[in-house]
Protein backbone atom coordinates (compact mmCIF):
# COMPACT_ATOMS: atom_id res chain seq x y z
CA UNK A 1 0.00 0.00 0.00
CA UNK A 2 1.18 3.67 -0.28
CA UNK A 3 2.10 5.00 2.89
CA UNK A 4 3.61 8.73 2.15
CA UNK A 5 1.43 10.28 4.01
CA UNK A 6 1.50 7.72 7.08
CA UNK A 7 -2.25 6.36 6.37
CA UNK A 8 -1.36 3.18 5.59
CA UNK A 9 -4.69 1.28 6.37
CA UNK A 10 -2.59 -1.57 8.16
CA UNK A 11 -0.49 0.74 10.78
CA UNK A 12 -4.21 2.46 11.34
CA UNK A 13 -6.18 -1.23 11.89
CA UNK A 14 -2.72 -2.43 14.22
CA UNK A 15 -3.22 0.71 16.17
CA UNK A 16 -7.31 0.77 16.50
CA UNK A 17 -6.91 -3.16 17.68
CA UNK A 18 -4.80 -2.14 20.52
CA UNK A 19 -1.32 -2.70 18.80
CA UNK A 20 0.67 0.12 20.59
CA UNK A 21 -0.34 -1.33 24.18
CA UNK A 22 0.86 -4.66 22.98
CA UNK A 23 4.36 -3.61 21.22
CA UNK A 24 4.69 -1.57 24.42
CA UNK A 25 3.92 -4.32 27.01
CA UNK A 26 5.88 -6.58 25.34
CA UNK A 27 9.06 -3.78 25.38
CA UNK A 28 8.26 -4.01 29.31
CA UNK A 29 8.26 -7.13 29.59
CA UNK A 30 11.77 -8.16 27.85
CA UNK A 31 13.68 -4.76 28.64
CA UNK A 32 16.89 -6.53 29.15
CA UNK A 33 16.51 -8.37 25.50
CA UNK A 34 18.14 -6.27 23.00
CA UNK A 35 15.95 -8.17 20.22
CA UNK A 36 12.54 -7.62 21.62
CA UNK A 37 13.96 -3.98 21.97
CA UNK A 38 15.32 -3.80 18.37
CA UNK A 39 12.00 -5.32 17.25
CA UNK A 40 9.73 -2.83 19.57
CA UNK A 41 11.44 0.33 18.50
CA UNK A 42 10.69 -0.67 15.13
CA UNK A 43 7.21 -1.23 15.45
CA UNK A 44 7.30 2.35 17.00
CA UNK A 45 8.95 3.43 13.82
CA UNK A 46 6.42 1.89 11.95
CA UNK A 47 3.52 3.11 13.80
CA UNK A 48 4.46 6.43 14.36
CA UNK A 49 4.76 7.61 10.60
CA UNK A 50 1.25 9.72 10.91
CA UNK A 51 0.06 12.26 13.87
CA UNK A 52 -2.79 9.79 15.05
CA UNK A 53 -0.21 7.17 15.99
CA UNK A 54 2.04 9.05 16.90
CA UNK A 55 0.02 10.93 19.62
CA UNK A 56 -1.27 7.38 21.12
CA UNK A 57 2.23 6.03 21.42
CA UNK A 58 3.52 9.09 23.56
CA UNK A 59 0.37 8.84 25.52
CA UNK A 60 0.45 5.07 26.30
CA UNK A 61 4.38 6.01 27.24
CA UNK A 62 6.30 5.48 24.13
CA UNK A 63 9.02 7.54 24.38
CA UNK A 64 10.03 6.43 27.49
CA UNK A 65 10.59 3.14 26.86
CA UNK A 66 11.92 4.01 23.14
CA UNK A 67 14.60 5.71 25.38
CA UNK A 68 14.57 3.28 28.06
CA UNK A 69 15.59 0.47 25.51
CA UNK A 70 17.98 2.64 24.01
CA UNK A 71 19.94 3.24 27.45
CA UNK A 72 19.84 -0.50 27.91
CA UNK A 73 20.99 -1.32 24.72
CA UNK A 74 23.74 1.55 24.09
CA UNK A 75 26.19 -1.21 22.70
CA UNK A 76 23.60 -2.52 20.05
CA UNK A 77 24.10 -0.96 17.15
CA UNK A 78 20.54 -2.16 16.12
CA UNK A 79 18.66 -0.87 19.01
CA UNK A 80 20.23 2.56 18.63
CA UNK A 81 18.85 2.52 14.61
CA UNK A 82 15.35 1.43 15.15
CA UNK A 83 14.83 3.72 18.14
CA UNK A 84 16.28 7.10 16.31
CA UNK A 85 14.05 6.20 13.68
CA UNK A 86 11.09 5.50 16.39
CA UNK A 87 12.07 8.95 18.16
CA UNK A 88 12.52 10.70 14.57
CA UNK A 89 9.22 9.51 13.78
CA UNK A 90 7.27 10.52 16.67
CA UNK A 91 8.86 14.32 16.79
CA UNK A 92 8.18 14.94 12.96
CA UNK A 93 4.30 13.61 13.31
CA UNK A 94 3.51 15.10 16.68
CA UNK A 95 4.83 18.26 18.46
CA UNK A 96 4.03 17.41 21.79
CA UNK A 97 6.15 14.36 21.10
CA UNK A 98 9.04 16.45 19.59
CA UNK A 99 8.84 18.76 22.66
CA UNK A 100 9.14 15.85 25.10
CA UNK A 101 12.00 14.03 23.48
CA UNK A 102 13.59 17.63 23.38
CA UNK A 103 13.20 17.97 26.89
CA UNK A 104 14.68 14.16 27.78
């Protein structure tokens, strides 16, 4: 599907069916498992490309555990890339976001 605008009916349906909570538990669950890390900051990534997303994730605690995993995982190379690109996402698609990473 074309997702250049962040629509992408898939990220919207993963989202409405509770999605975030579930990437997010899951990240809470396994925080000392840089995989389940590396795999949660890029479902962030993912989910975060439009404003909708984007505001749920920072409201169900995103970027907190985006930069919780990150500070776990600061030798992974892998974590480090999918949770810029999960924090990059959420800034450019939300301001209150971008204001709260800003402040971290």
């Amino acid at each position: 599907t074309d997702d250049k605008d962040g629509k992408d009916p898939n990220k919207m349906a993963v989202a409405a069916k509770g999605g975030i909570e579930a990437v997010l538990t899951a990240m809470g669950a396994h925080e000392s498992i840089a995989g389940v890390q590396e795999n949660g900051c890029g479902a962030v990534r993912n989910l975060a490309r439009n404003a909708e997303n984007a505001a749920a994730i920072a409201a169900q605690g995103g970027i907190a555990a985006v930069l919780r995993a990150m500070g776990a995982h600061a030798s992974s190379a892998e974590v480090q890339e999918q949770g810029c690109s999960a924090l990059i996402n959420l800034a450019a698609n939300h301001a209150e976001s971008a204001a709260a990473i800003a402040a971290q």
